[in-house]
PDB file of N, CA and C in Angstrom:
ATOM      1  N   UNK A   1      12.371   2.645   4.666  1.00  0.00           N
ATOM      2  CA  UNK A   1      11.383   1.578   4.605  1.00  0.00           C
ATOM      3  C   UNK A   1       9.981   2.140   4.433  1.00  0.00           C
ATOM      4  N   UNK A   2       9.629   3.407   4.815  1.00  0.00           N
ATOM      5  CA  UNK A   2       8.690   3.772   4.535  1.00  0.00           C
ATOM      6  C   UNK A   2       7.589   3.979   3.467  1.00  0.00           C
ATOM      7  N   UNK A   3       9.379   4.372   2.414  1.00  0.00           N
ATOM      8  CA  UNK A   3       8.002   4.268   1.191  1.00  0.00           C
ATOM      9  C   UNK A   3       8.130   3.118  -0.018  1.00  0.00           C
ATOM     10  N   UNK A   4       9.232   2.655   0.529  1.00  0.00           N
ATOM     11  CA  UNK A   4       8.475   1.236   0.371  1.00  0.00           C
ATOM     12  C   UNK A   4       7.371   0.175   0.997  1.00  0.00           C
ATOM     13  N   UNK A   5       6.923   0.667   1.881  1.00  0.00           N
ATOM     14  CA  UNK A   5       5.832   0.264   3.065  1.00  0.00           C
ATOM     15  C   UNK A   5       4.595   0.604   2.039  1.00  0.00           C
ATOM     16  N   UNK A   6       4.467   2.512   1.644  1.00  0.00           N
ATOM     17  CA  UNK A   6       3.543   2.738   0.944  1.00  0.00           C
ATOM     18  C   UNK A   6       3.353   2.428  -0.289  1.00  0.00           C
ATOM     19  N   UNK A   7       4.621   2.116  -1.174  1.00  0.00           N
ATOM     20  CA  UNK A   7       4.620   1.465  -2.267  1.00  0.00           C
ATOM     21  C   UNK A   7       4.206   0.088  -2.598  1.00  0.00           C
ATOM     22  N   UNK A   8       4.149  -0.770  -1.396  1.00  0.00           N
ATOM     23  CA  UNK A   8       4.036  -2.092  -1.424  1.00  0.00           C
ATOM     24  C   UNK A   8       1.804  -1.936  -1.167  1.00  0.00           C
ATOM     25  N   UNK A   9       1.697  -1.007  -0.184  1.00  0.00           N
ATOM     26  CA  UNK A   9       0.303  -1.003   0.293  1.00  0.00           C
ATOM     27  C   UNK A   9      -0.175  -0.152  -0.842  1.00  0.00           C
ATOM     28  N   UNK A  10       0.129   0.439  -1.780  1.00  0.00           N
ATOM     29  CA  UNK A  10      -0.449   0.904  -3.192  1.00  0.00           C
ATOM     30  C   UNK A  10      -0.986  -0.477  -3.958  1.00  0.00           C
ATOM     31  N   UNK A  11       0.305  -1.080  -4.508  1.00  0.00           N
ATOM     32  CA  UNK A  11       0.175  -2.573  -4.980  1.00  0.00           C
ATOM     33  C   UNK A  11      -0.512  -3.338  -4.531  1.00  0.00           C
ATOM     34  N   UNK A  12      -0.659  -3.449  -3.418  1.00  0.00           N
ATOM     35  CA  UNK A  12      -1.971  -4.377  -3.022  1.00  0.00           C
ATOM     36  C   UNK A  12      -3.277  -3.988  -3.046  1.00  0.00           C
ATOM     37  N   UNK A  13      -3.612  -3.225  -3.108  1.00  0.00           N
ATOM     38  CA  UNK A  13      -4.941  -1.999  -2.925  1.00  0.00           C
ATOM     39  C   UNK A  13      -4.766  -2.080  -4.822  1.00  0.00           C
ATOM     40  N   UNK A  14      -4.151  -2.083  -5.619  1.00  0.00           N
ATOM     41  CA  UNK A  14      -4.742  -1.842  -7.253  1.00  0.00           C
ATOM     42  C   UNK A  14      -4.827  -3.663  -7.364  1.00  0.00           C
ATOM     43  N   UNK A  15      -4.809  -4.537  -6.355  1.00  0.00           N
ATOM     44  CA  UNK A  15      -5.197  -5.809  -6.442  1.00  0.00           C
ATOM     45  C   UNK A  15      -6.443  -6.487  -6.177  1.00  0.00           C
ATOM     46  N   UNK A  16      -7.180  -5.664  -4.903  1.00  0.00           N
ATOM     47  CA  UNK A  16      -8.292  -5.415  -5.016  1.00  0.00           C
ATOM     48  C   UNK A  16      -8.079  -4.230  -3.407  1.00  0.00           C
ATOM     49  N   UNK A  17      -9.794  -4.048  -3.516  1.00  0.00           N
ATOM     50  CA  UNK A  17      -9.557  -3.664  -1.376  1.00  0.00           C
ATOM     51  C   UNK A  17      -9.574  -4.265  -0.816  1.00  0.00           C
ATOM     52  N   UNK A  18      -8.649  -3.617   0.353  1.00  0.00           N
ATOM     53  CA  UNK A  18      -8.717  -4.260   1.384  1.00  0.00           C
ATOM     54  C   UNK A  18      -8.920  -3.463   2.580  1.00  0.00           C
ATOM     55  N   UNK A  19      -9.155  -4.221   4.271  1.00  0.00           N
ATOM     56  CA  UNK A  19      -9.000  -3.455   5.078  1.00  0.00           C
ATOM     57  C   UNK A  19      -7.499  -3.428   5.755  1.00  0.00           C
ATOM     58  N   UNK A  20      -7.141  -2.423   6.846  1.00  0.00           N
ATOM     59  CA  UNK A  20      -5.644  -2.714   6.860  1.00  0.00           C
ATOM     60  C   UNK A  20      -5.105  -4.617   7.427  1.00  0.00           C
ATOM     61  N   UNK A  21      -6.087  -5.408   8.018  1.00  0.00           N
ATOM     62  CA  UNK A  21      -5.400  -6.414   8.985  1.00  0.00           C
ATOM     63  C   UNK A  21      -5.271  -7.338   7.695  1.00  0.00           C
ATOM     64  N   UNK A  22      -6.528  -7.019   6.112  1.00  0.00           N
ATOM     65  CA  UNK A  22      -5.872  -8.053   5.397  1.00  0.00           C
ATOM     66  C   UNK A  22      -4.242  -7.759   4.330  1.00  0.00           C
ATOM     67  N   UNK A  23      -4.396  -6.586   4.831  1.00  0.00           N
ATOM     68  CA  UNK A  23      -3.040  -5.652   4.216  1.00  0.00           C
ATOM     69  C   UNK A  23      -1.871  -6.282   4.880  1.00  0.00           C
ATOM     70  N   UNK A  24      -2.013  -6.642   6.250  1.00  0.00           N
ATOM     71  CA  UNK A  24      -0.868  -6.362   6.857  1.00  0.00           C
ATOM     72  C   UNK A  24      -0.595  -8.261   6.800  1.00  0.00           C
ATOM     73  N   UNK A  25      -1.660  -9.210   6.397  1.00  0.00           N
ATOM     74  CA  UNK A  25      -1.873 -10.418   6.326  1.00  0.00           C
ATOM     75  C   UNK A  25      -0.820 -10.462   4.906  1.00  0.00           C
ATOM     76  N   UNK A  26      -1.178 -10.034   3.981  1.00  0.00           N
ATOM     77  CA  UNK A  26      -0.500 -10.239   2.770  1.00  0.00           C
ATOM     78  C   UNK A  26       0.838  -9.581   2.460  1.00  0.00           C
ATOM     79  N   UNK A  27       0.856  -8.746   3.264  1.00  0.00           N
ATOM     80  CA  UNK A  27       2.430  -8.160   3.857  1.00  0.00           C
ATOM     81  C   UNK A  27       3.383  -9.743   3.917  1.00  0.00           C
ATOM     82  N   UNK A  28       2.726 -10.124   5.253  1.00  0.00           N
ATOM     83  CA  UNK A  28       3.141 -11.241   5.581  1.00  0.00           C
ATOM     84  C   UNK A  28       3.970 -12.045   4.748  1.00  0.00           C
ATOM     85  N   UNK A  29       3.162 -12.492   4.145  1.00  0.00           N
ATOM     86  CA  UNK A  29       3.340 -13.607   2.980  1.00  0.00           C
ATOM     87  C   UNK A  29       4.236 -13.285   2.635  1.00  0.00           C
ATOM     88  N   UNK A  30       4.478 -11.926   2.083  1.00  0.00           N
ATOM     89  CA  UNK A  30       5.470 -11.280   1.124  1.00  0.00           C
ATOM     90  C   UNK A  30       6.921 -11.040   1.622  1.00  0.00           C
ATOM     91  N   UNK A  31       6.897 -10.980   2.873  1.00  0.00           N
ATOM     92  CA  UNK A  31       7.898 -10.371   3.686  1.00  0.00           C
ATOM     93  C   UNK A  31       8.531 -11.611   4.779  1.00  0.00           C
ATOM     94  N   UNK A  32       7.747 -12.609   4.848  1.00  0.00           N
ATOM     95  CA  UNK A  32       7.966 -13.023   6.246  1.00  0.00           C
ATOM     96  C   UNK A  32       7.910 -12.744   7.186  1.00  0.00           C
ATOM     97  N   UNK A  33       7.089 -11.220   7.702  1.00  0.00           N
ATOM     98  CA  UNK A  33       7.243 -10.948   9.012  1.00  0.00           C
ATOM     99  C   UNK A  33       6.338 -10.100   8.378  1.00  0.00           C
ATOM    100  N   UNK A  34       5.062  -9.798   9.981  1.00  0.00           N
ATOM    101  CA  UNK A  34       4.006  -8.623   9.575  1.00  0.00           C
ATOM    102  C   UNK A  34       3.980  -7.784  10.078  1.00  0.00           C
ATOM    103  N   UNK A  35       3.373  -6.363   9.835  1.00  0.00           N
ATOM    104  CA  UNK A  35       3.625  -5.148   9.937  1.00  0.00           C
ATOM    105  C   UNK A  35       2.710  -4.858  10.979  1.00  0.00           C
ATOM    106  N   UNK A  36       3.664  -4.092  11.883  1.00  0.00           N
ATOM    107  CA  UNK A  36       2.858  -3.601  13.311  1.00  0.00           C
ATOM    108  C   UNK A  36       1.461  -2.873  12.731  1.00  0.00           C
ATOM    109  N   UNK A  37       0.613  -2.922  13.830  1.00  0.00           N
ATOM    110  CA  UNK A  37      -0.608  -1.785  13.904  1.00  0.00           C
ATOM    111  C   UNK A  37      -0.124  -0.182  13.594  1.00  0.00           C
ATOM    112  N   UNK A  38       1.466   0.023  14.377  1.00  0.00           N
ATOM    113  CA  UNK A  38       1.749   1.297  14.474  1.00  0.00           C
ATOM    114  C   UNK A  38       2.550   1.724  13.551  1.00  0.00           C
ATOM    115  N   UNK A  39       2.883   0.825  12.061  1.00  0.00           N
ATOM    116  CA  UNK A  39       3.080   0.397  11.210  1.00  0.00           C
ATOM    117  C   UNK A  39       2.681   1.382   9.863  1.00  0.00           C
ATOM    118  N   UNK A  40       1.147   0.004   9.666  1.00  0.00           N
ATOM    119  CA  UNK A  40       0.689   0.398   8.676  1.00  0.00           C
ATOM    120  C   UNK A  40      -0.363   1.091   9.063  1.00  0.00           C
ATOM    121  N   UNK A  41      -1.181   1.284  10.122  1.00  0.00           N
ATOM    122  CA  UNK A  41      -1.871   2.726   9.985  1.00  0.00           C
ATOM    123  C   UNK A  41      -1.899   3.970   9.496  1.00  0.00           C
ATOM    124  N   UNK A  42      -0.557   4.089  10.431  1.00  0.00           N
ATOM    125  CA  UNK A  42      -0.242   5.702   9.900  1.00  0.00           C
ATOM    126  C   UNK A  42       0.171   5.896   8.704  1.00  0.00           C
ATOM    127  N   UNK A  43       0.583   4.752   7.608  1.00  0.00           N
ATOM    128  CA  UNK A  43       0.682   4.753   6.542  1.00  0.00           C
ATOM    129  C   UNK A  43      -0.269   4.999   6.116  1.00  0.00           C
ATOM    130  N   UNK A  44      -1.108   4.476   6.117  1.00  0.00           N
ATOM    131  CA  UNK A  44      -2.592   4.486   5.298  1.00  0.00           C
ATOM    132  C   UNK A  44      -3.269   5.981   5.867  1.00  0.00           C
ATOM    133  N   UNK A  45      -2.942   6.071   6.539  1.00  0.00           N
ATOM    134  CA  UNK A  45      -3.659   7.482   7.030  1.00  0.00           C
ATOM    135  C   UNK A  45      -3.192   8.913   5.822  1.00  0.00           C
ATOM    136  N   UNK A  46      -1.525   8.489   6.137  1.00  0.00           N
ATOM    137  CA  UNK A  46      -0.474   9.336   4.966  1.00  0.00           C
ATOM    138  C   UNK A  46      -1.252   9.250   3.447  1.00  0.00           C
ATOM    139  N   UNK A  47      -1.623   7.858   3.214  1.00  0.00           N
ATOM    140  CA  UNK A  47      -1.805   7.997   1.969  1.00  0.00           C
ATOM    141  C   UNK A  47      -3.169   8.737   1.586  1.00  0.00           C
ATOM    142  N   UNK A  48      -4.081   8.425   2.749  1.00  0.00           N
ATOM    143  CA  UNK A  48      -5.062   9.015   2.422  1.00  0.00           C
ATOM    144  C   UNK A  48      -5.077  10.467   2.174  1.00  0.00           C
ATOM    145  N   UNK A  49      -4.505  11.297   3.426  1.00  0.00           N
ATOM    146  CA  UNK A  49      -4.399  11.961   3.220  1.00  0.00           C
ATOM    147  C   UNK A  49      -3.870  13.181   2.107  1.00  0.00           C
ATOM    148  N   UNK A  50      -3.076  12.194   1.285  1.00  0.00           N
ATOM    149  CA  UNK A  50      -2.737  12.408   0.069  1.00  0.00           C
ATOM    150  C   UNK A  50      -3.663  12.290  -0.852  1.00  0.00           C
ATOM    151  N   UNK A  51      -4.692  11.918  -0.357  1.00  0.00           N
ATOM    152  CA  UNK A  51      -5.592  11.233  -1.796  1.00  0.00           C
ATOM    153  C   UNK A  51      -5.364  10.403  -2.600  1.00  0.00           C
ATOM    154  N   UNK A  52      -4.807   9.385  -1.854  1.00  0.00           N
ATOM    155  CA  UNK A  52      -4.321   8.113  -3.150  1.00  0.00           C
ATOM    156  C   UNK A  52      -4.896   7.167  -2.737  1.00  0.00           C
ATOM    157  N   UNK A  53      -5.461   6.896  -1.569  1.00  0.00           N
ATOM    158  CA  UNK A  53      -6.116   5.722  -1.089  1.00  0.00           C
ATOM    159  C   UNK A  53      -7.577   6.561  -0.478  1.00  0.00           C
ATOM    160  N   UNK A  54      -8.938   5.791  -0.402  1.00  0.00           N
ATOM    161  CA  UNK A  54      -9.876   6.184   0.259  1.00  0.00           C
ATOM    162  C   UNK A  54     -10.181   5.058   0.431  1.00  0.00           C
ATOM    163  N   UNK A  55     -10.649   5.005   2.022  1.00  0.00           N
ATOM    164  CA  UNK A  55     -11.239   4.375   2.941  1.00  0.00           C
ATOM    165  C   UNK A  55     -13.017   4.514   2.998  1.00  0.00           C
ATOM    166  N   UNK A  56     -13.496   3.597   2.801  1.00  0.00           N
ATOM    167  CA  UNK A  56     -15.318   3.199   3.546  1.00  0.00           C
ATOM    168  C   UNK A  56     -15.022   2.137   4.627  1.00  0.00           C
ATOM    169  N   UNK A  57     -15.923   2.930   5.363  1.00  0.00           N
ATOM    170  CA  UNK A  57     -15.905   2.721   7.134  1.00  0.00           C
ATOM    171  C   UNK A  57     -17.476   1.861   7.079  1.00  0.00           C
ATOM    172  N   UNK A  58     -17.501   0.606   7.842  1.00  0.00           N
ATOM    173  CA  UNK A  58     -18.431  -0.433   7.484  1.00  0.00           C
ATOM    174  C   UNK A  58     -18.378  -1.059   9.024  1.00  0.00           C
ATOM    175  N   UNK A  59     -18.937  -0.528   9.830  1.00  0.00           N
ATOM    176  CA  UNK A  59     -18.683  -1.088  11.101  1.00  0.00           C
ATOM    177  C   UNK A  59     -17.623  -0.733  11.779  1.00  0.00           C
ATOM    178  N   UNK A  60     -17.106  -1.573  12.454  1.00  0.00           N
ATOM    179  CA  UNK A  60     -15.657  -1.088  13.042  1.00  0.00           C
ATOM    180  C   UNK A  60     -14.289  -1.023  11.547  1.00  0.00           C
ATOM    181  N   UNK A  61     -14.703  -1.271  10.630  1.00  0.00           N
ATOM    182  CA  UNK A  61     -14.110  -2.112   9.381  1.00  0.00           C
ATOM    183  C   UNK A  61     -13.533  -1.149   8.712  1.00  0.00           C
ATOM    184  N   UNK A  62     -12.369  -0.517   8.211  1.00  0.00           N
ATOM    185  CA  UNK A  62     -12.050   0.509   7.371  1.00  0.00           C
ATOM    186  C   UNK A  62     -11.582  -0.262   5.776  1.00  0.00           C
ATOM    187  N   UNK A  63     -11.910  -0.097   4.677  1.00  0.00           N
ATOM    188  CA  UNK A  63     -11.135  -1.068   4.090  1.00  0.00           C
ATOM    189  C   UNK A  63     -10.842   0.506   2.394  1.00  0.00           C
ATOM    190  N   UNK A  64     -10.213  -0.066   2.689  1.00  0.00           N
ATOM    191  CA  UNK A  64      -9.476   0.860   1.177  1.00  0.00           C
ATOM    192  C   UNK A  64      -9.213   0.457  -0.089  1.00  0.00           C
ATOM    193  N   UNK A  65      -9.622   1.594  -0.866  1.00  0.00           N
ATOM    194  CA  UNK A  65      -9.158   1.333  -2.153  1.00  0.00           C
ATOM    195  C   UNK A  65      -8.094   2.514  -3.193  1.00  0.00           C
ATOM    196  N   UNK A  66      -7.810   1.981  -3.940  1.00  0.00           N
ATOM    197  CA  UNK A  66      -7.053   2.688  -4.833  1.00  0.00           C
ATOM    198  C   UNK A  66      -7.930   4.362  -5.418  1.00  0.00           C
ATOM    199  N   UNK A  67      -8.072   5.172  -5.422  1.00  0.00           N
ATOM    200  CA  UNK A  67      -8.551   6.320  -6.517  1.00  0.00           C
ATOM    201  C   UNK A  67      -7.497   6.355  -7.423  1.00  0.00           C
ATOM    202  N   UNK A  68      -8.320   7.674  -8.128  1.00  0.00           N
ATOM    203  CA  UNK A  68      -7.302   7.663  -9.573  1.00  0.00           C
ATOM    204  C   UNK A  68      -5.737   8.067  -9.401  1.00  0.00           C
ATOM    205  N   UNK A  69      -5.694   8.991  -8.604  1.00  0.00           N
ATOM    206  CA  UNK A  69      -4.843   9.489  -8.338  1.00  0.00           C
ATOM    207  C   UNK A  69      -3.551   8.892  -7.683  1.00  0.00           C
ATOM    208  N   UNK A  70      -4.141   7.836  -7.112  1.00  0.00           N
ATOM    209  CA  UNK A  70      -3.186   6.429  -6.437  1.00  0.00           C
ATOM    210  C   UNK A  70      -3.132   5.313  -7.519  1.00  0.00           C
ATOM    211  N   UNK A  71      -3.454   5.430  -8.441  1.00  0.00           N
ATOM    212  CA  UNK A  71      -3.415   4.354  -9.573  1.00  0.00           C
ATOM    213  C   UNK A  71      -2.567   5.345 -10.242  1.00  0.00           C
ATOM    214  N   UNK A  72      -2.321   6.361 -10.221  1.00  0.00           N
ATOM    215  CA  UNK A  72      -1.340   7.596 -11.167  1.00  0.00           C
ATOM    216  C   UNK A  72       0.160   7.420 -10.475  1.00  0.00           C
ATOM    217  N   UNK A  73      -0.110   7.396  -8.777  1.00  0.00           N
ATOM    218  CA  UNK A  73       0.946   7.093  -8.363  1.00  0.00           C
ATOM    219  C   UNK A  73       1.463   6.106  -8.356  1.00  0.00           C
ATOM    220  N   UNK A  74       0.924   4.631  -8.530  1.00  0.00           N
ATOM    221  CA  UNK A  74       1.765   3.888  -8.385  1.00  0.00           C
ATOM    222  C   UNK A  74       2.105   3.566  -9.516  1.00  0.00           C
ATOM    223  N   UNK A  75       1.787   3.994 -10.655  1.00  0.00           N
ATOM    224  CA  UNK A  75       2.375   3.651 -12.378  1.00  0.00           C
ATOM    225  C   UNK A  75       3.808   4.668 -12.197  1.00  0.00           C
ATOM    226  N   UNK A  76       4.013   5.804 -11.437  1.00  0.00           N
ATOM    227  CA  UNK A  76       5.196   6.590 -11.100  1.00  0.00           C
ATOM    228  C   UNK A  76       5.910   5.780 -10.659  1.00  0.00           C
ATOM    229  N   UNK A  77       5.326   5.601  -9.521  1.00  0.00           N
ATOM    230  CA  UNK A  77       6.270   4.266  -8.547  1.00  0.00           C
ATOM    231  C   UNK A  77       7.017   3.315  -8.676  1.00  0.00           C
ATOM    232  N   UNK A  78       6.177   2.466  -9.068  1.00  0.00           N
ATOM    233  CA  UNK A  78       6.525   1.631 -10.308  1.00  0.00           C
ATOM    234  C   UNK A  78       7.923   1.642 -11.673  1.00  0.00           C
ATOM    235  N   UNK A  79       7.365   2.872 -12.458  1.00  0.00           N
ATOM    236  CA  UNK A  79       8.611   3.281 -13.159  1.00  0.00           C
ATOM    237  C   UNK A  79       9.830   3.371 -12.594  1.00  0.00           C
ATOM    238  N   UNK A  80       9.878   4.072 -11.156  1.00  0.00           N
ATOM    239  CA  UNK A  80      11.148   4.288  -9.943  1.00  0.00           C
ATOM    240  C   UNK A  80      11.567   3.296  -9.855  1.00  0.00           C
ATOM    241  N   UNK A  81      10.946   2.632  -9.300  1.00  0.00           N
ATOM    242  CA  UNK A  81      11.340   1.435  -8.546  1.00  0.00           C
ATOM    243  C   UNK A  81      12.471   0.348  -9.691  1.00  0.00           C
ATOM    244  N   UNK A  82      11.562   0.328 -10.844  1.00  0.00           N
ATOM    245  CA  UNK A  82      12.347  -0.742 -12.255  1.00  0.00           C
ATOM    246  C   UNK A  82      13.852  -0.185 -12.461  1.00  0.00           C
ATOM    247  N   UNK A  83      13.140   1.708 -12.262  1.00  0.00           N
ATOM    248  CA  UNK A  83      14.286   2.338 -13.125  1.00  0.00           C
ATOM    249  C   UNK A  83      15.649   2.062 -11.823  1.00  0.00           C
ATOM    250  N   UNK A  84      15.366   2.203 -10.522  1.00  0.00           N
ATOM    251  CA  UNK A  84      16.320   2.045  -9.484  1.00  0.00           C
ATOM    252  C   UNK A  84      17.137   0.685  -9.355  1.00  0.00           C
ATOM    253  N   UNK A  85      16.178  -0.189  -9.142  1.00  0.00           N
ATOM    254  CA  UNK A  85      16.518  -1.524  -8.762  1.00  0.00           C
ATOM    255  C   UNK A  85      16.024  -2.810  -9.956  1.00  0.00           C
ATOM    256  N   UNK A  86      15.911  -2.359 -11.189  1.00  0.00           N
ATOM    257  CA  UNK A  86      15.663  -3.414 -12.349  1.00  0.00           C
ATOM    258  C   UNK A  86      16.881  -4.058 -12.226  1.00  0.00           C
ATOM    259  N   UNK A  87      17.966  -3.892 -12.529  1.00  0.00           N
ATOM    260  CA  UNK A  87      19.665  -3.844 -13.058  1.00  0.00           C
ATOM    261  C   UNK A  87      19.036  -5.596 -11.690  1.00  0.00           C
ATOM    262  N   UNK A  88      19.083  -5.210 -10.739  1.00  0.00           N
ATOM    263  CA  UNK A  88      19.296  -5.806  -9.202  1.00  0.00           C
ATOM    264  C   UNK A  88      18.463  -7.311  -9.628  1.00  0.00           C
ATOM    265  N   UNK A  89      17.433  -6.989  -9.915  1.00  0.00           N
ATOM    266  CA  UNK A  89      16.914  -8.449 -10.377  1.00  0.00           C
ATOM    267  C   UNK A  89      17.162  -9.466 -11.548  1.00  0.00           C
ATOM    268  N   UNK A  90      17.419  -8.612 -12.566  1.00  0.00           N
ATOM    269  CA  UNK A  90      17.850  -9.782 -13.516  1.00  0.00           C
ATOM    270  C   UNK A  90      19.084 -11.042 -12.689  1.00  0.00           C
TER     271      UNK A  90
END
């Protein structure tokens, strides 16, 4: 589930930024059920640390966006994902 956790929080972040609580809001929607604090943090932390997501800190407020390098990954991702589970949706 994990990296589909980060695959899903890529996709939303090349939708616009966000910070994580509206991340974990639109999770929601998507999922029916929202993603703990202990969740998607450390996700986002992962990704950063990867350099695919960067965070500006605005108060207590962290909100993230895509870099290039996370717009590189999720066009990878992406390809995976069709090439894995396309067959599954038609």
């Amino acid at each position: 589930m994990r990296g589909l956790l980060s695959f899903q929080i890529l996709y939303l972040l090349s939708k616009r930024p966000m910070h994580g609580e509206e991340l974990a809001k639109e999770m929601e929607k998507r999922r029916g059920e929202k993603p703990k604090a202990g969740t998607i943090y450390p996700a986002l932390k992962e990704l950063s640390a990867h350099g695919l997501i960067d965070g500006k800190k605005s108060g207590k407020t962290v909100t993230y966006s895509l870099t290039s390098d996370g717009k590189q990954a999720l066009k990878r991702s992406m390809r995976y994902f069709v090439r894995c589970f396309g067959d599954m949706l038609k």
